[in-house]
Every structure is written in C-alpha cells, then in structure tokens.
C-alpha atoms as a PDB file:
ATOM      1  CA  UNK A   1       0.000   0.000   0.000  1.00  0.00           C
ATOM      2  CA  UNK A   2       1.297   3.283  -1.165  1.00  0.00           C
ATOM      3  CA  UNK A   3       1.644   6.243   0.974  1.00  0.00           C
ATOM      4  CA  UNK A   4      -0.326   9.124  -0.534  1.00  0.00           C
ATOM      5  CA  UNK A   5       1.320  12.060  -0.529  1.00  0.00           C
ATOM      6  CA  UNK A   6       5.100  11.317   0.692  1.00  0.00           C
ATOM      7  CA  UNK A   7       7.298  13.008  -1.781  1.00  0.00           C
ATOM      8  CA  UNK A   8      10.895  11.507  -1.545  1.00  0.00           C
ATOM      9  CA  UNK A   9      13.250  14.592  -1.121  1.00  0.00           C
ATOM     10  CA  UNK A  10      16.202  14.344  -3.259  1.00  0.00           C
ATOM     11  CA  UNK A  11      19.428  15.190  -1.455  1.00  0.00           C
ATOM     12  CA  UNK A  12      21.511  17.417  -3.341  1.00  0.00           C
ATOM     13  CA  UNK A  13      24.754  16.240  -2.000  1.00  0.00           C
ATOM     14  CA  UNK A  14      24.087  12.920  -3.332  1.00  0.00           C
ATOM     15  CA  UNK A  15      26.391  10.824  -5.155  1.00  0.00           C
ATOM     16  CA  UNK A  16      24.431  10.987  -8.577  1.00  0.00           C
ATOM     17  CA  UNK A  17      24.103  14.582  -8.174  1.00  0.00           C
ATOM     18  CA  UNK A  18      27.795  14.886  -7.978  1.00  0.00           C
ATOM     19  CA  UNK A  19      28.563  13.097 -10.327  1.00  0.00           C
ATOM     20  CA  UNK A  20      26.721  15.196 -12.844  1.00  0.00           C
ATOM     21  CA  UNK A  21      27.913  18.171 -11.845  1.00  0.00           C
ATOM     22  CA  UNK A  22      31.077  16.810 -12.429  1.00  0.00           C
ATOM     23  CA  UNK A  23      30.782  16.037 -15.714  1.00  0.00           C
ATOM     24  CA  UNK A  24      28.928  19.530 -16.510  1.00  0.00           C
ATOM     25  CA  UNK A  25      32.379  21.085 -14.922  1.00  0.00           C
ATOM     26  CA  UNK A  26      34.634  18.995 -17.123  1.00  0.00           C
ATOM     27  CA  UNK A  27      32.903  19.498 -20.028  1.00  0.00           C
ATOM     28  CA  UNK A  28      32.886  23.186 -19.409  1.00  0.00           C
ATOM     29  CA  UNK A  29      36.255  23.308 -18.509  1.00  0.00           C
ATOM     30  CA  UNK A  30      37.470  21.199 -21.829  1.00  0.00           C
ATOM     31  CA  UNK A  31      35.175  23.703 -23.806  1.00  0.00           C
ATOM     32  CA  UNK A  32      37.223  26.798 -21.999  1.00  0.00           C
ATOM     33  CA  UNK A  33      40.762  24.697 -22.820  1.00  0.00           C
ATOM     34  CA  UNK A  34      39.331  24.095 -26.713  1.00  0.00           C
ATOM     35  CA  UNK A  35      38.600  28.242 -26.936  1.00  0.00           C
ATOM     36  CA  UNK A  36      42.044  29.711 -25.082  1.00  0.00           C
ATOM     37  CA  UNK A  37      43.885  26.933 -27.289  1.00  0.00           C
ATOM     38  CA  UNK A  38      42.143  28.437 -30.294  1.00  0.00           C
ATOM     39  CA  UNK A  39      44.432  31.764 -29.109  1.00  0.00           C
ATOM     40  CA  UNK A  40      47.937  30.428 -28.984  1.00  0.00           C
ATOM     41  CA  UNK A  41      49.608  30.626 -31.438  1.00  0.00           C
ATOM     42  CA  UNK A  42      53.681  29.534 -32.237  1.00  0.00           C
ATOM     43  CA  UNK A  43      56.817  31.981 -32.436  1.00  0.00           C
ATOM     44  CA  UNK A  44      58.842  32.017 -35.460  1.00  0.00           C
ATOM     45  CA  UNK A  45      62.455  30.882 -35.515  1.00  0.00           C
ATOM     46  CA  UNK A  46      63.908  33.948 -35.383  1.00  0.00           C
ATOM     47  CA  UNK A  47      61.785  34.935 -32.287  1.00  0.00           C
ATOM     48  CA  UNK A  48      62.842  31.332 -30.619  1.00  0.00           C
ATOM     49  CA  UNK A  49      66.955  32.004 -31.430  1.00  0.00           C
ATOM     50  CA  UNK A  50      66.756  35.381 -30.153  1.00  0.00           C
ATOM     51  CA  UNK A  51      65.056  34.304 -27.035  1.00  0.00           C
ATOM     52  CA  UNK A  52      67.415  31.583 -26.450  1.00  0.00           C
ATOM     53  CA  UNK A  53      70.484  33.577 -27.246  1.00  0.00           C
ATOM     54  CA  UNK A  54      68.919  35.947 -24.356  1.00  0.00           C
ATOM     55  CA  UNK A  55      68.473  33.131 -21.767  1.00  0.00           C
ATOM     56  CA  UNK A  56      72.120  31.807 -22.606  1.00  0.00           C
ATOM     57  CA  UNK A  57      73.798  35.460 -22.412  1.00  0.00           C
ATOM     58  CA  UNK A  58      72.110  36.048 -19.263  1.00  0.00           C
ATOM     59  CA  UNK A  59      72.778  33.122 -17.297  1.00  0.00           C
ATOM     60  CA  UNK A  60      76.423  33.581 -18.416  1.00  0.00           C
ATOM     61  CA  UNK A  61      76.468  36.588 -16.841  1.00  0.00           C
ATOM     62  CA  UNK A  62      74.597  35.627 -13.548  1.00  0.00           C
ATOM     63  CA  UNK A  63      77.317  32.778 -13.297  1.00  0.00           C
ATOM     64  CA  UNK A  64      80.154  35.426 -13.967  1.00  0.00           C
ATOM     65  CA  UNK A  65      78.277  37.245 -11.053  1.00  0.00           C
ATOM     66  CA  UNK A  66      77.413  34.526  -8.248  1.00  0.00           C
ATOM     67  CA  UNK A  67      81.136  33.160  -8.910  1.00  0.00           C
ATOM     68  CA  UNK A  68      82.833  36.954  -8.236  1.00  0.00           C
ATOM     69  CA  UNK A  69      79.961  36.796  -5.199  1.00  0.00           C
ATOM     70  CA  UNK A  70      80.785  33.546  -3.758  1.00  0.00           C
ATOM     71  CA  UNK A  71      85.036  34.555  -4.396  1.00  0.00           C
ATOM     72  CA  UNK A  72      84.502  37.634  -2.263  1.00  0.00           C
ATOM     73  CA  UNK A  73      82.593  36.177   0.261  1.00  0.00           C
ATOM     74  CA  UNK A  74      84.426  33.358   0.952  1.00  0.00           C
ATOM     75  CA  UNK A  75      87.626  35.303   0.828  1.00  0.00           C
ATOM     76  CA  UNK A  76      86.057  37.844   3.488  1.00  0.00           C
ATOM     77  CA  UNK A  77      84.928  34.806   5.636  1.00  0.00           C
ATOM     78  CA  UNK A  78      88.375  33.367   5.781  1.00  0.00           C
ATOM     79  CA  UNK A  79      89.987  36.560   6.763  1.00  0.00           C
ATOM     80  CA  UNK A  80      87.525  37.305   8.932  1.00  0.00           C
ATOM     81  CA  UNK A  81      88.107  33.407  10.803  1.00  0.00           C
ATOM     82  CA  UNK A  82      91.664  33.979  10.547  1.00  0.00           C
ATOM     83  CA  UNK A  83      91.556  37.029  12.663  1.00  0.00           C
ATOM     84  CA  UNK A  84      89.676  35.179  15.586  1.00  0.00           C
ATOM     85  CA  UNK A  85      92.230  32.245  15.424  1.00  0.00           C
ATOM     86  CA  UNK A  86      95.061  34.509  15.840  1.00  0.00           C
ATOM     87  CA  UNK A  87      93.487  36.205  19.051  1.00  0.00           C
END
C-alpha cells in the first residue's frame, strides 16, 4: 500500500548529483581549454633564437656574477676566521 502524498526529497549532495555536476564542470572546462587553445599561437624561428640567445647570455652573466659573489665572500669569511684564530 502506497503512501499518498510522501514526496521523496532528493538530497543534493548525493552521489548521482555529484557526479553530474562533475561532468557539466569537465565538459565546461574542456570547452574553456578548446577556446584559449584556439588563441595560442607559435613563435617564429627567429623569435625562438633570439630568445634563447637571451636566456644563454644572461645566465652567463649571472654565473660570472654569483662566482665573483661567492670569491669575495668566501675570501672575506676566511679573513675574517683567521683574525679570531690569531686572538
């Protein structure tokens, strides 16, 4: 025997629920990916060499740097350990 009206109330945390909205989200997002991929576009050779010539020249020149750094510093540090030794 049915119960007349008992409506069922539908959770919304439930696991079917969920897993909807889940797929509505990844569908969305692959939608978003599809449209900002749509955007990118490639650089040229010319704009890849001079980029890379960029990157090489300047970590040259940062390792010139950190190694005159790391010289002074440790130079400093030895004087400065050889003067409390001799005390």
């Amino acid at each position: 025997m049915a119960k007349a009206g008992t409506i069922e109330r539908v959770d919304d945390n439930s696991l079917a629920n969920r897993m909807k909205a889940w797929r509505l989200r990844a569908k969305s997002f692959y939608n978003d990916v599809r449209t900002e991929m749509k955007k990118v576009t490639t650089p040229s050779r010319k704009e890849v060499q001079g980029t890379t010539t960029v990157v090489i020249i300047t970590v040259f020149l940062f390792g010139i740097y950190f190694a005159f750094i790391d010289k002074v510093l440790g130079l400093s540090l030895d004087h400065f350990l050889k003067s409390l030794a001799h005390r």
